[in-house]
C-alpha atoms as a PDB file:
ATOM      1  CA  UNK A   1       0.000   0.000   0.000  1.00  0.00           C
ATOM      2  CA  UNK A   2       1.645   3.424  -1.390  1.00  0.00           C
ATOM      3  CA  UNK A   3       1.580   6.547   1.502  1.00  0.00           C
ATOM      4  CA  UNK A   4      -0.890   8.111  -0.498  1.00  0.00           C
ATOM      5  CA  UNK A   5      -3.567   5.477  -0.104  1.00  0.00           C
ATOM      6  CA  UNK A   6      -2.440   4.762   3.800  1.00  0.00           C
ATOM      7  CA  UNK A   7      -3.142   8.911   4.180  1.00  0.00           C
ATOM      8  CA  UNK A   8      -6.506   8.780   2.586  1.00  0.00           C
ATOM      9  CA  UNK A   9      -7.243   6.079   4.490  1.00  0.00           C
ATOM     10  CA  UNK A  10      -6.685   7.576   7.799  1.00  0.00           C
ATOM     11  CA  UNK A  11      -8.857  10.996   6.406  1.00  0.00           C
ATOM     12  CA  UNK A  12     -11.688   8.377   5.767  1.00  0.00           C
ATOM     13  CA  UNK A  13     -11.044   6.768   9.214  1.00  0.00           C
ATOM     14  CA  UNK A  14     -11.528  10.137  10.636  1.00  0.00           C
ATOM     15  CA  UNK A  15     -14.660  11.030   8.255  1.00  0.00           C
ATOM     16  CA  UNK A  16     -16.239   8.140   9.706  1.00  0.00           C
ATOM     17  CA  UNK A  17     -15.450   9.031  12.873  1.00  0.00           C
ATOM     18  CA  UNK A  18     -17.019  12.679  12.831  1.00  0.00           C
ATOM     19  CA  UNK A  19     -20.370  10.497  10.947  1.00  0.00           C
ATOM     20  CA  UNK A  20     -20.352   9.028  13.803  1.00  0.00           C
ATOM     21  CA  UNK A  21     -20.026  11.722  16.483  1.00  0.00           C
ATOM     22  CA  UNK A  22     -23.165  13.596  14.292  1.00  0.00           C
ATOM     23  CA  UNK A  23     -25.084   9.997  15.188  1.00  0.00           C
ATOM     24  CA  UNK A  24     -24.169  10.061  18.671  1.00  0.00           C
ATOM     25  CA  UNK A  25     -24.819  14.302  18.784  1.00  0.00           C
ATOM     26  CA  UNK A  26     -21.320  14.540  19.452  1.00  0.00           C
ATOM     27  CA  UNK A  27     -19.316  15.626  16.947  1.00  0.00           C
ATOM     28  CA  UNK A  28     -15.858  16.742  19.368  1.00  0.00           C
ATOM     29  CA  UNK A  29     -16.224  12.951  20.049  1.00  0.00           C
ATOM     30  CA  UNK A  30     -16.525  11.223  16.640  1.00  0.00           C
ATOM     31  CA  UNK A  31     -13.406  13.044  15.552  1.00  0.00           C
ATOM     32  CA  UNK A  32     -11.830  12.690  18.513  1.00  0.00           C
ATOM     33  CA  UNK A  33     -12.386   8.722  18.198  1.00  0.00           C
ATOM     34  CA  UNK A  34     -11.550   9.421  14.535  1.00  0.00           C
ATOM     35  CA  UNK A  35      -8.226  10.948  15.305  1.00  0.00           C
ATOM     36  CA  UNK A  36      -6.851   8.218  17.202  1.00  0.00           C
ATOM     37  CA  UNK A  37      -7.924   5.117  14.907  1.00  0.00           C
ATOM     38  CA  UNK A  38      -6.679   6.891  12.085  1.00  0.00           C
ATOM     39  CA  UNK A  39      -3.132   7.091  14.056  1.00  0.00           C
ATOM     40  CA  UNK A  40      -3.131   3.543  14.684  1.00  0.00           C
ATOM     41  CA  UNK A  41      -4.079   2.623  11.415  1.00  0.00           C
ATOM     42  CA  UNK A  42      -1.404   5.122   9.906  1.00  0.00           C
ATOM     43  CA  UNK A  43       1.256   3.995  12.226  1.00  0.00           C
ATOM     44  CA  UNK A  44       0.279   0.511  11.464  1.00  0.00           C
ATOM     45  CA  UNK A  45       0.683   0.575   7.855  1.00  0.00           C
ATOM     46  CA  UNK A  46       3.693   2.561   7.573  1.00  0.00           C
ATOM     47  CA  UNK A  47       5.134  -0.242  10.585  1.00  0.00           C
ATOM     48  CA  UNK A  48       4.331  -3.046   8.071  1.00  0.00           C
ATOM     49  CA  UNK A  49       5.573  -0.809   4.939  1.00  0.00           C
ATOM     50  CA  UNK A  50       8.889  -0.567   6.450  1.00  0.00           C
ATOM     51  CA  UNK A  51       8.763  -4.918   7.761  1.00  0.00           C
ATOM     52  CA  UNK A  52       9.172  -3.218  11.364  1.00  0.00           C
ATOM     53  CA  UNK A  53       5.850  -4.779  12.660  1.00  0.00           C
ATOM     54  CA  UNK A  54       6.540  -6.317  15.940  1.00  0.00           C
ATOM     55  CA  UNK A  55       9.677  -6.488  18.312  1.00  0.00           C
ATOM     56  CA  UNK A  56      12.824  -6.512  17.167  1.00  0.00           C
ATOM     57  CA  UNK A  57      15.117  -6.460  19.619  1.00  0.00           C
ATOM     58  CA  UNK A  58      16.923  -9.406  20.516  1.00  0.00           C
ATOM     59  CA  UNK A  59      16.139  -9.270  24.589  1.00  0.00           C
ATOM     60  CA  UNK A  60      12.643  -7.977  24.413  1.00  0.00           C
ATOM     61  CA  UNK A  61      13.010  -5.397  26.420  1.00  0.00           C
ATOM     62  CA  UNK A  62      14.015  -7.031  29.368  1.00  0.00           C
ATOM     63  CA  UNK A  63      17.188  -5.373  30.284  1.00  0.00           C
ATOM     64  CA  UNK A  64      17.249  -1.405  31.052  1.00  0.00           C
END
């Protein structure tokens, strides 16, 4: 998935989001809720478009 298509879908996440904060008569909500799944959907994508997805270092975070 290019950038272009991971951005647009975040913007849709976050349409859907204010949709859905004119449903519940709360729109500072809905895009509120909008905001944040389209950042974990962004960050997710971008994670998996550069093969970062998971942990990788070696001792897990174990040692400080």
């Amino acid at each position: 998935m290019t950038r272009t298509a991971s951005i647009l879908l975040a913007l849709g996440v976050i349409a859907l989001g204010t949709v859905v904060g004119v449903i519940l008569q709360n729109v500072l909500l809905g895009i509120l809720l909008g905001l944040l799944i389209a950042l974990g959907v962004f960050l997710a994508f971008e994670s998996r478009r550069g093969r970062n997805a998971g942990v990788n270092d070696e001792d897990h975070g174990i040692e400080l």
